[in-house]
C-alpha atoms as a PDB file:
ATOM      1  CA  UNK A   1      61.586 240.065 201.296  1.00  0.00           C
ATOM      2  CA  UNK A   2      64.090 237.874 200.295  1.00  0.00           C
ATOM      3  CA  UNK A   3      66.495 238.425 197.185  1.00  0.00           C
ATOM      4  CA  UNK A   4      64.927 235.547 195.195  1.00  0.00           C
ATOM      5  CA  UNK A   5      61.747 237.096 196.114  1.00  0.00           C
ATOM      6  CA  UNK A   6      62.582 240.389 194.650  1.00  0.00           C
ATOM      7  CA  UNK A   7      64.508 238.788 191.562  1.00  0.00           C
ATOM      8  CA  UNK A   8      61.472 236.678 190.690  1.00  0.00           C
ATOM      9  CA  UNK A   9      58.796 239.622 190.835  1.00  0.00           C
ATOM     10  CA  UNK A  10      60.751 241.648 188.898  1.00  0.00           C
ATOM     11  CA  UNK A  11      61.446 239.424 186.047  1.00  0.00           C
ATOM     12  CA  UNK A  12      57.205 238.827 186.236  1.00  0.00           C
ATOM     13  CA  UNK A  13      56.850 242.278 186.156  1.00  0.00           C
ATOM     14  CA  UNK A  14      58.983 242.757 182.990  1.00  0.00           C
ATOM     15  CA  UNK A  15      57.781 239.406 181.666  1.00  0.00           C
ATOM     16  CA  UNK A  16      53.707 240.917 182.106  1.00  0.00           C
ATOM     17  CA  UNK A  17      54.441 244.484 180.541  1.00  0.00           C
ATOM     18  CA  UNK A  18      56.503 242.503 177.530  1.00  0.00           C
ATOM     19  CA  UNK A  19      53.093 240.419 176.929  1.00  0.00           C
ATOM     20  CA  UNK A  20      50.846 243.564 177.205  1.00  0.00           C
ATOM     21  CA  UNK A  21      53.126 245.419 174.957  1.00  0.00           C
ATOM     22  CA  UNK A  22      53.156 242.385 172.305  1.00  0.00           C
ATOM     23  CA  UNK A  23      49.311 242.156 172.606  1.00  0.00           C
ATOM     24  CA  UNK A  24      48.111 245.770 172.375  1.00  0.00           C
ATOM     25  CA  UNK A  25      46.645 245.909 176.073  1.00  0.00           C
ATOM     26  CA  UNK A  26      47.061 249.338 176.422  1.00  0.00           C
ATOM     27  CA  UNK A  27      45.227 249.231 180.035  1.00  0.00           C
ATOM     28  CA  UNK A  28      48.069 246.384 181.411  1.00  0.00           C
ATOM     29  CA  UNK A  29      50.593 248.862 180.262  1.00  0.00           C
ATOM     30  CA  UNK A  30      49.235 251.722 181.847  1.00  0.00           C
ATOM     31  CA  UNK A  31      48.974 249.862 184.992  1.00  0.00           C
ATOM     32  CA  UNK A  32      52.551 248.875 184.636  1.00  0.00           C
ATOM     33  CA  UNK A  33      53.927 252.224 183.795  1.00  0.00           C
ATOM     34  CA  UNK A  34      55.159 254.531 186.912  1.00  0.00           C
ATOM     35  CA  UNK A  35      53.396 258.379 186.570  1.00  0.00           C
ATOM     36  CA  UNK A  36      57.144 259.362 185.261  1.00  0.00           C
ATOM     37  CA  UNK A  37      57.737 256.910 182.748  1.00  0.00           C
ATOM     38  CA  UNK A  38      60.729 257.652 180.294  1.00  0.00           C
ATOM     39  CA  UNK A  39      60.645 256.359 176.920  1.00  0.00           C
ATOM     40  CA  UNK A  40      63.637 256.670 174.527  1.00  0.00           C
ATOM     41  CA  UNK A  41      62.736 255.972 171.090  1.00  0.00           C
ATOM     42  CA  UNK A  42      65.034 253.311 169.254  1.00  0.00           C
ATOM     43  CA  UNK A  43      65.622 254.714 165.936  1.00  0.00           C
ATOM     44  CA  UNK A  44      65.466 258.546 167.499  1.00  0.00           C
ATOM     45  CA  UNK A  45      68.272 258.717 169.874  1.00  0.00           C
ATOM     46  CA  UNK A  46      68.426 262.384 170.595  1.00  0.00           C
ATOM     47  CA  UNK A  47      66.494 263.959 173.880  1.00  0.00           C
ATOM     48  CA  UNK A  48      63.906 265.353 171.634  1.00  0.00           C
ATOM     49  CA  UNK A  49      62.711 261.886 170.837  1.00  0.00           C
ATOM     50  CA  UNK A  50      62.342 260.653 174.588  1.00  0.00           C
ATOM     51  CA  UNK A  51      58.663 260.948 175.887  1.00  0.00           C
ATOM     52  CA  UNK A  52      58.179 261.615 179.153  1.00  0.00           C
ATOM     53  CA  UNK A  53      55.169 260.741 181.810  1.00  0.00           C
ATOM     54  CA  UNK A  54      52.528 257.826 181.195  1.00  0.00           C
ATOM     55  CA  UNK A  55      50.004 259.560 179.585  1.00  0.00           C
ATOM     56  CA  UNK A  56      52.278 260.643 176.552  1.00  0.00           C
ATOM     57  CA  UNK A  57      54.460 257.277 176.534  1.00  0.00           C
ATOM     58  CA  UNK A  58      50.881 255.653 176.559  1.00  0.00           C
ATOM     59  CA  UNK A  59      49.362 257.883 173.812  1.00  0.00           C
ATOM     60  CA  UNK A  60      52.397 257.146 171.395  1.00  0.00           C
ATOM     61  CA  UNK A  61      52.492 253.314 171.993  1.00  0.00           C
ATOM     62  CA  UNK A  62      48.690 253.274 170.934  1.00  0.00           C
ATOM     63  CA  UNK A  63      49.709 254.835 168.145  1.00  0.00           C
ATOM     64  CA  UNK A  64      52.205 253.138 167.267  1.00  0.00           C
ATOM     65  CA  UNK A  65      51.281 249.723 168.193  1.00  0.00           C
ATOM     66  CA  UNK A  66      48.259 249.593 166.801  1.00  0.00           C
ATOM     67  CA  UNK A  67      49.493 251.016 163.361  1.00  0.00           C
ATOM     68  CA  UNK A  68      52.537 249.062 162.846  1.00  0.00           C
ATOM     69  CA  UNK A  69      51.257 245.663 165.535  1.00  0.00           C
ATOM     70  CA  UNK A  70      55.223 245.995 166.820  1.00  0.00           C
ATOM     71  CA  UNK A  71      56.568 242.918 168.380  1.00  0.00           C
ATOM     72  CA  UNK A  72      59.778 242.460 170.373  1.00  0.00           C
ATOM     73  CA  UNK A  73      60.939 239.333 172.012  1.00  0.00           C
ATOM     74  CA  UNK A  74      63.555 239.508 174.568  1.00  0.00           C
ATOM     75  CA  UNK A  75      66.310 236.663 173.723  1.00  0.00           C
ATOM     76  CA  UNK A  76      67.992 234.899 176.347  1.00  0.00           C
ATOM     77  CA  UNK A  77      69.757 235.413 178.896  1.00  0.00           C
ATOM     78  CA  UNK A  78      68.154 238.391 180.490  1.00  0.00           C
ATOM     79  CA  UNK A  79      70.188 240.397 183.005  1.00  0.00           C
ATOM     80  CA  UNK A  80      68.212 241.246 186.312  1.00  0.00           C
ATOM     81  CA  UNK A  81      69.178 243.630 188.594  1.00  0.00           C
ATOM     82  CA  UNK A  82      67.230 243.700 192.194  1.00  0.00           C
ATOM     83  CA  UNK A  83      69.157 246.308 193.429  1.00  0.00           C
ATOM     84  CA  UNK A  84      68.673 249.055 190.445  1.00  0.00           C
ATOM     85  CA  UNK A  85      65.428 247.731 189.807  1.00  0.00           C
ATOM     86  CA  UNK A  86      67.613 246.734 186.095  1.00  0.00           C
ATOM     87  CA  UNK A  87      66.180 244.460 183.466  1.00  0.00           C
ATOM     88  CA  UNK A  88      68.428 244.592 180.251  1.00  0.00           C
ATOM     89  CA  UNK A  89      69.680 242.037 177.543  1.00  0.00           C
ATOM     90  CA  UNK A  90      69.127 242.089 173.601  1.00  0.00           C
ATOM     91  CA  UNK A  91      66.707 241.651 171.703  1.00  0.00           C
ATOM     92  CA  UNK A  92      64.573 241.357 168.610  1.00  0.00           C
ATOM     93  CA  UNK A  93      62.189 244.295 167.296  1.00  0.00           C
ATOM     94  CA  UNK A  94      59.891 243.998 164.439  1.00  0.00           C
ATOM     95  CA  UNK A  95      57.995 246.931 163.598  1.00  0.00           C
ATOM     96  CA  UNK A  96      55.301 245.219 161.103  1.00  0.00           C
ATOM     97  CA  UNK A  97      54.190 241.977 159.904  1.00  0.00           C
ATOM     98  CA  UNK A  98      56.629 240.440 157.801  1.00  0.00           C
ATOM     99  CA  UNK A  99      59.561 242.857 158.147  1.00  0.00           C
ATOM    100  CA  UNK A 100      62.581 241.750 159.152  1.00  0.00           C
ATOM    101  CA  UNK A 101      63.489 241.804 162.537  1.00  0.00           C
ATOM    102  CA  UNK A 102      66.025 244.548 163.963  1.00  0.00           C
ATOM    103  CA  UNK A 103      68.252 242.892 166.933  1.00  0.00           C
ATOM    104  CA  UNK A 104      68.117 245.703 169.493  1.00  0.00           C
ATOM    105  CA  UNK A 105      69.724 246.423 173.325  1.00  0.00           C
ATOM    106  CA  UNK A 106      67.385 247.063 175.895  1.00  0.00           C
ATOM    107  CA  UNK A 107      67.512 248.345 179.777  1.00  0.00           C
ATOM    108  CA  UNK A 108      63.887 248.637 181.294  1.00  0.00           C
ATOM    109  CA  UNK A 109      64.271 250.228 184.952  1.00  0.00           C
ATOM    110  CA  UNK A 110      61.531 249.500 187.270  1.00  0.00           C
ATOM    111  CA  UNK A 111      60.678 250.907 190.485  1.00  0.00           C
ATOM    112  CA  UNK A 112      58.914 249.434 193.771  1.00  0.00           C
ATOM    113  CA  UNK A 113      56.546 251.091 195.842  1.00  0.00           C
ATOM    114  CA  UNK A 114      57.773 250.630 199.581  1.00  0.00           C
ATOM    115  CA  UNK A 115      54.407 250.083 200.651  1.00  0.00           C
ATOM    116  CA  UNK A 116      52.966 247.447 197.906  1.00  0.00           C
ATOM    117  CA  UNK A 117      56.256 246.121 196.895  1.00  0.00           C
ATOM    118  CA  UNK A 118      54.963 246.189 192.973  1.00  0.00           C
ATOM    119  CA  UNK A 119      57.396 246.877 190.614  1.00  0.00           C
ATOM    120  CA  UNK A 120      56.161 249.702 187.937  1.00  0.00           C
ATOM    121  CA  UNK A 121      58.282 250.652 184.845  1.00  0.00           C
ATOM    122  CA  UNK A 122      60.073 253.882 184.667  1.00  0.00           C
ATOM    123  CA  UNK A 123      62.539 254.150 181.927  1.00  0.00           C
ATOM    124  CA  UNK A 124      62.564 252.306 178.494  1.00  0.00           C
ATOM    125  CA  UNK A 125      65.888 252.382 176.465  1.00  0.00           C
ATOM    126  CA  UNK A 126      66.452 250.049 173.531  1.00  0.00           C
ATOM    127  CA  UNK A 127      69.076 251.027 170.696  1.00  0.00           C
ATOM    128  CA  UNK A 128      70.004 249.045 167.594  1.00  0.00           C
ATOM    129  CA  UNK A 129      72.500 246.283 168.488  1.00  0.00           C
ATOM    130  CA  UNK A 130      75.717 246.773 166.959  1.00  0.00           C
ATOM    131  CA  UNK A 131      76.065 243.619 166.075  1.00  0.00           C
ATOM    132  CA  UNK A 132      72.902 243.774 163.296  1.00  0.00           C
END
């Protein structure tokens, strides 16, 4: 596969589980998600608030998602990195209709299988952006 090839299915990939996360498609997630998904909380940054595995990282965006409808819109440009599987930039969070949107920092890693050549996400980090 060419690098174009890989840049372009990776940037879908993040591009799909952005969309399912925005719409509450908790199946498309799943799907997405690698058995080992990581997710770091943004307003929890110690260890203790990182869930690990798809199952619990699925159970607490249901929860979450579906009690505060979170949005987050990745701004341009978007960094993409084929060889670490990488897809980082900033962003914009908004926890619940109306609030104000947070500006955050975000690095999705992704993973391919060797055999399929999907990409599946494995670690979500997202921090607030200094520059609030």
């Amino acid at each position: 596969m060419s690098a174009l090839i890989h840049y372009e299915s990776l940037l879908a990939t993040f591009n799909k589980t952005v969309h399912a996360f925005n719409n509450q498609d908790f199946k498309e997630l799943e799907r997405l998600m690698h058995p080992h998904a990581v997710l770091n909380r943004i307003h929890h940054r110690k260890d203790v608030d990182s869930l690990w595995g798809r199952a619990d990282v699925i159970k607490h965006l249901n929860k979450k998602l579906k009690t505060d409808k979170t949005q987050f819109t990745p701004i341009a440009p978007i960094s993409v990195g084929i060889r670490t599987g990488t897809v980082s930039g900033i962003g914009e969070w908004q926890d619940r209709p109306g609030a104000t949107p947070e500006k955050i920092s975000y690095s999705f890693i992704f993973v391919q299988d060797c055999d399929t050549k999907e990409w599946s996400l494995l670690n979500m980090d997202a921090a607030l952006h200094p520059e609030r």
